[in-house]
C-alpha atoms as a PDB file:
ATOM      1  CA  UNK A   1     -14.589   5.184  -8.903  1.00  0.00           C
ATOM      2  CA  UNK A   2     -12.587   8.631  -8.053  1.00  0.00           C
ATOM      3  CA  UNK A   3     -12.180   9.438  -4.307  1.00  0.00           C
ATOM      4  CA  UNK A   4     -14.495  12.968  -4.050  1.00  0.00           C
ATOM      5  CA  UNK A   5     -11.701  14.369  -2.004  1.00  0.00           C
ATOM      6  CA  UNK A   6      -9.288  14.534  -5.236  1.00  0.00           C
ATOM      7  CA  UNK A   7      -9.343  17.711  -6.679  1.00  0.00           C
ATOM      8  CA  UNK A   8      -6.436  20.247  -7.458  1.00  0.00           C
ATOM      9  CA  UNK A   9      -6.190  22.896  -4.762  1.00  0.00           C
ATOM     10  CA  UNK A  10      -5.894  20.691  -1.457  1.00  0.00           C
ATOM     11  CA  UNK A  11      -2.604  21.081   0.458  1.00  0.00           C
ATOM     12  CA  UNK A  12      -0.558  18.469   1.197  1.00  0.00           C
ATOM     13  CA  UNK A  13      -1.710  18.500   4.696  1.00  0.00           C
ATOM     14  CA  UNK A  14      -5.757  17.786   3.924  1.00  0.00           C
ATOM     15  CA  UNK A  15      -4.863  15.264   1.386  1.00  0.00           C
ATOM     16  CA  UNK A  16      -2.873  13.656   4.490  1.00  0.00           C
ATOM     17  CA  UNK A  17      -5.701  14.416   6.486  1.00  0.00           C
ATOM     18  CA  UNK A  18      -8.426  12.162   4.072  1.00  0.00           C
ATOM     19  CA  UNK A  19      -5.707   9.874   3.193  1.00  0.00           C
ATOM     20  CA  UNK A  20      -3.538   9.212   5.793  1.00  0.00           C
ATOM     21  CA  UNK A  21       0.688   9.247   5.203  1.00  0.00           C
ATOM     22  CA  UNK A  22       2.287   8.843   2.090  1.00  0.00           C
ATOM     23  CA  UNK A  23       3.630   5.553   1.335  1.00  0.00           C
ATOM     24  CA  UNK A  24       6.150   6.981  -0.833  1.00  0.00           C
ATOM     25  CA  UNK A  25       7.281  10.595  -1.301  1.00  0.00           C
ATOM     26  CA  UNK A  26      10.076  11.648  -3.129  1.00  0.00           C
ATOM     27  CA  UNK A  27      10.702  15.491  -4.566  1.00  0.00           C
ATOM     28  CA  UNK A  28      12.462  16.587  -7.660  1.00  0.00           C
ATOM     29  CA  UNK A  29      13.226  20.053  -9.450  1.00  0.00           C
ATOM     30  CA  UNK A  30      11.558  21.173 -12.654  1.00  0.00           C
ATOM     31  CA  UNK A  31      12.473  24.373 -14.410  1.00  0.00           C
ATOM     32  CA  UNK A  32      12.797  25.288 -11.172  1.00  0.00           C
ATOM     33  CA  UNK A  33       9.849  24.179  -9.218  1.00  0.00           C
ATOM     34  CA  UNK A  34      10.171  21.424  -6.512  1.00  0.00           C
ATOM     35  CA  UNK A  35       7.865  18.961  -7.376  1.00  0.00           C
ATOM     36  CA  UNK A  36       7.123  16.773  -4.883  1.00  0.00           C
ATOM     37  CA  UNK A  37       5.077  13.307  -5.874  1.00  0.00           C
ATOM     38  CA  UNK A  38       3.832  11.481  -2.760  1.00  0.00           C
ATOM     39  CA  UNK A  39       1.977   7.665  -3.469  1.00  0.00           C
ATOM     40  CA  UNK A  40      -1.288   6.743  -1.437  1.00  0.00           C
ATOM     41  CA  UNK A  41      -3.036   3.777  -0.615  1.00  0.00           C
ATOM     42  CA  UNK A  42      -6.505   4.573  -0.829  1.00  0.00           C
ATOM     43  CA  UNK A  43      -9.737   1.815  -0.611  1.00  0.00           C
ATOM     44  CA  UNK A  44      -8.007  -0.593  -2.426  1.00  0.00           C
ATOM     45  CA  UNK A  45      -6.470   2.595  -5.285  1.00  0.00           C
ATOM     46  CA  UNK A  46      -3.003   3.292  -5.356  1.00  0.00           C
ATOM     47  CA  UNK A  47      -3.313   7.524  -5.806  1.00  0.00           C
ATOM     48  CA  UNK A  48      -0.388   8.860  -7.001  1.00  0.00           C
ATOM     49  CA  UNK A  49      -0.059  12.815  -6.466  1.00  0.00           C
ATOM     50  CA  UNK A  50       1.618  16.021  -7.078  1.00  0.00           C
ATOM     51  CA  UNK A  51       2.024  19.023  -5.244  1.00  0.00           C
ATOM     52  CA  UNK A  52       4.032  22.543  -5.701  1.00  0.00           C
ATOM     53  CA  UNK A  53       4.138  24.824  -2.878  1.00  0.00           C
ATOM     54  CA  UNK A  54       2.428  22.038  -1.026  1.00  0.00           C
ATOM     55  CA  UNK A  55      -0.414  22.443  -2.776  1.00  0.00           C
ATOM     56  CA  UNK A  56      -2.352  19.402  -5.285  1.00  0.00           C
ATOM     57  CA  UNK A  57      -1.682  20.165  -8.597  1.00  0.00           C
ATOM     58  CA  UNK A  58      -2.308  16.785 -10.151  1.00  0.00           C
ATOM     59  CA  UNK A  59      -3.277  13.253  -9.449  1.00  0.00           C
ATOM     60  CA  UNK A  60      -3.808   9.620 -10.718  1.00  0.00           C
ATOM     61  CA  UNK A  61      -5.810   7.011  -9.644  1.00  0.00           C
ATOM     62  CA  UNK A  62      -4.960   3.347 -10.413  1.00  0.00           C
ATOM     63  CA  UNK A  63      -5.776  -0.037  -8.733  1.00  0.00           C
ATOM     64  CA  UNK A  64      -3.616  -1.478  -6.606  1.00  0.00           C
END
């Protein structure tokens, strides 16, 4: 089942907000954007997600 919170758009700090601190966050450069992919432990999902800008840009949901 997807979290209803997910959807591209949130910034970084109202997917904090919903899901609490990242349990991993690490930020890389492509073609000149910084990237930065943050992991979440969410209701027993691991959500892994993107943001540019601090802004969601994309997400994945797996089980943990």
């Amino acid at each position: 089942m997807e979290p209803s919170f997910a959807c591209a758009g949130l910034t970084l700090d109202q997917v904090e907000n919903i899901l609490g601190p990242a349990q991993t966050a690490v930020q890389t450069d492509q073609g000149g954007l910084k990237v930065m992919k943050r992991t979440y432990s969410h209701e027993g999902q691991r959500v892994t997600a993107s943001f540019v800008g601090g802004v969601l840009v994309d997400y994945s949901i797996s089980p943990e």
